[in-house]
Protein backbone atom coordinates (compact mmCIF):
# COMPACT_ATOMS: atom_id res chain seq x y z
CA UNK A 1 -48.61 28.71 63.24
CA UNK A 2 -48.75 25.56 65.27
CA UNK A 3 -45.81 23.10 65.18
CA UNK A 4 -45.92 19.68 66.38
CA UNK A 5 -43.40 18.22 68.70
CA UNK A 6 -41.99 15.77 66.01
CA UNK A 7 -41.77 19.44 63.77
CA UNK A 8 -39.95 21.40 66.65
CA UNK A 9 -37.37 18.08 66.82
CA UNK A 10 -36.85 17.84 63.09
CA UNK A 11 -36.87 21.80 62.39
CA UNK A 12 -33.33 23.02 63.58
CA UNK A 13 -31.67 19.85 61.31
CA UNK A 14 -33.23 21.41 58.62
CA UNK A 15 -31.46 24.68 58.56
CA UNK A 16 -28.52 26.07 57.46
CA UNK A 17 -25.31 24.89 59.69
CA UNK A 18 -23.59 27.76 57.76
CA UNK A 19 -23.67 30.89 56.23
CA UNK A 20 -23.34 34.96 56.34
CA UNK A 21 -23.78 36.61 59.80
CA UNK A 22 -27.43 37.94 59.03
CA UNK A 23 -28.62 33.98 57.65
CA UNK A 24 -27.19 32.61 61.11
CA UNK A 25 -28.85 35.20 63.56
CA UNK A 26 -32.08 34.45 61.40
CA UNK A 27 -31.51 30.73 62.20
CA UNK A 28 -30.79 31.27 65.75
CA UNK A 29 -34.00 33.20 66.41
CA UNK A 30 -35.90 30.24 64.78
CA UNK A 31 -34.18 27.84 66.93
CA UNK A 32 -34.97 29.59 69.50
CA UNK A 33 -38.85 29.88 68.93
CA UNK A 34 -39.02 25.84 68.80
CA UNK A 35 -37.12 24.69 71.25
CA UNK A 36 -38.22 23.20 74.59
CA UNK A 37 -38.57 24.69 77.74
CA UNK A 38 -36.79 22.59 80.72
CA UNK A 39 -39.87 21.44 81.83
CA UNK A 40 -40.97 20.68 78.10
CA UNK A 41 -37.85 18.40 77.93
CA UNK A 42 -38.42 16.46 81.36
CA UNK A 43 -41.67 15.71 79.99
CA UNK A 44 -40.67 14.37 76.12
CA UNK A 45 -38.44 11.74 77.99
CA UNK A 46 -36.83 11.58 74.67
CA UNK A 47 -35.16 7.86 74.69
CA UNK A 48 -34.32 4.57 72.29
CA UNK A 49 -36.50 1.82 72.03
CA UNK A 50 -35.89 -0.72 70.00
CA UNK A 51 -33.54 0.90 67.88
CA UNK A 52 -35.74 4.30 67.44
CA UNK A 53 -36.01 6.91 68.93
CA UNK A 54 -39.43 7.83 70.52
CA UNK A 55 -40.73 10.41 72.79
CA UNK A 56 -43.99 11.23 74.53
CA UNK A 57 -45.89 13.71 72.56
CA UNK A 58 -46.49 17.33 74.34
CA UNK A 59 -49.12 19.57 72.50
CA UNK A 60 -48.51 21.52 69.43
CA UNK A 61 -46.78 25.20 70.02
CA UNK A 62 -47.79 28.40 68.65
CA UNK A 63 -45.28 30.55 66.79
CA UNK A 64 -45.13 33.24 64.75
CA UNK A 65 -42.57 33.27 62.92
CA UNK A 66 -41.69 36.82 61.09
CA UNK A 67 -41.89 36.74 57.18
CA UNK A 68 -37.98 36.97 57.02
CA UNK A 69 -38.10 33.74 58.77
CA UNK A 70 -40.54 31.87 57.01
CA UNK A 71 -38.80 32.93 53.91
CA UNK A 72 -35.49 31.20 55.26
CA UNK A 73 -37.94 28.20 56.46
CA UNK A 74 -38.67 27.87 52.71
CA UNK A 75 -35.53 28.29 51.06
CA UNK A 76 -34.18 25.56 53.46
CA UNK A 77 -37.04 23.46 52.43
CA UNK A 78 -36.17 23.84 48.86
CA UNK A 79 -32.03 23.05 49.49
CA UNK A 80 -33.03 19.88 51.30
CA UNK A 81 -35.32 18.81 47.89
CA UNK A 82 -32.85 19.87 45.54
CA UNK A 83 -29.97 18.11 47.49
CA UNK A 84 -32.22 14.99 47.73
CA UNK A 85 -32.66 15.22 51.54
CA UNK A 86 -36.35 14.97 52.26
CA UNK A 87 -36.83 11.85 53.84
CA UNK A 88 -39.99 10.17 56.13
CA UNK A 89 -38.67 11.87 59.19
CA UNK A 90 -38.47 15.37 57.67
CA UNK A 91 -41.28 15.45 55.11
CA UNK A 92 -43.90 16.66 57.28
CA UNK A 93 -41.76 19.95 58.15
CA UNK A 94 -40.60 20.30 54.54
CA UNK A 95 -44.40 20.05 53.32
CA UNK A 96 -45.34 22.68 56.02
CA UNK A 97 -43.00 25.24 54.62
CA UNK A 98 -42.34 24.24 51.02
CA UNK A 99 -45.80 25.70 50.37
CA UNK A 100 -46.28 27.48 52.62
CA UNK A 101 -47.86 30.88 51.47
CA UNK A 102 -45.79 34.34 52.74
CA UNK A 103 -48.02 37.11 52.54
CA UNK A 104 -46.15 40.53 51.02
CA UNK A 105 -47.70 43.20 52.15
């Protein structure tokens, strides 16, 4: 799955701060799919301007994330509808994995 560099920035806000061991190990290995490299950072130049915060855009990432993870990706896309949390900034993630389809095999 590709995710965009405005998705891997938004993702880890969108997960559970809390919860049983197996949740937060789940949450850590998505975490740690997304985030940047140290060269990936030096080259977002993440910064204010204006009162937002902007970055310079690096190309999308592919991950595969494991069907136990995209099933935690979903049910934390649900929680932030049902807790009224989607906003402009998020909606893009949430859409991605709202809907997203996990295969059962």
């Amino acid at each position: 799955m590709l995710i965009a560099t405005k998705e891997r920035l938004v993702l880890p806000n969108m997960l559970p701060k809390k919860g049983k061991e197996t949740e937060q190990i789940i949450v850590r290995s998505i975490v740690d799919k997304v985030k940047f490299s140290d060269k990936e950072q030096a080259t977002l130049d993440i910064r204010e301007e204006k009162g937002r915060v902007v970055w310079n855009d690096l190309p999308s990432k592919e991950v595969e994330f494991s069907e136990i993870e995209l099933s935690l990706l979903q049910k934390a896309a649900r929680t932030l509808d049902e807790n009224g949390e989607v906003d402009q900034d998020n909606l893009d993630v949430y859409m991605k994995f709202r809907y997203y389809n996990v295969k059962k095999e």
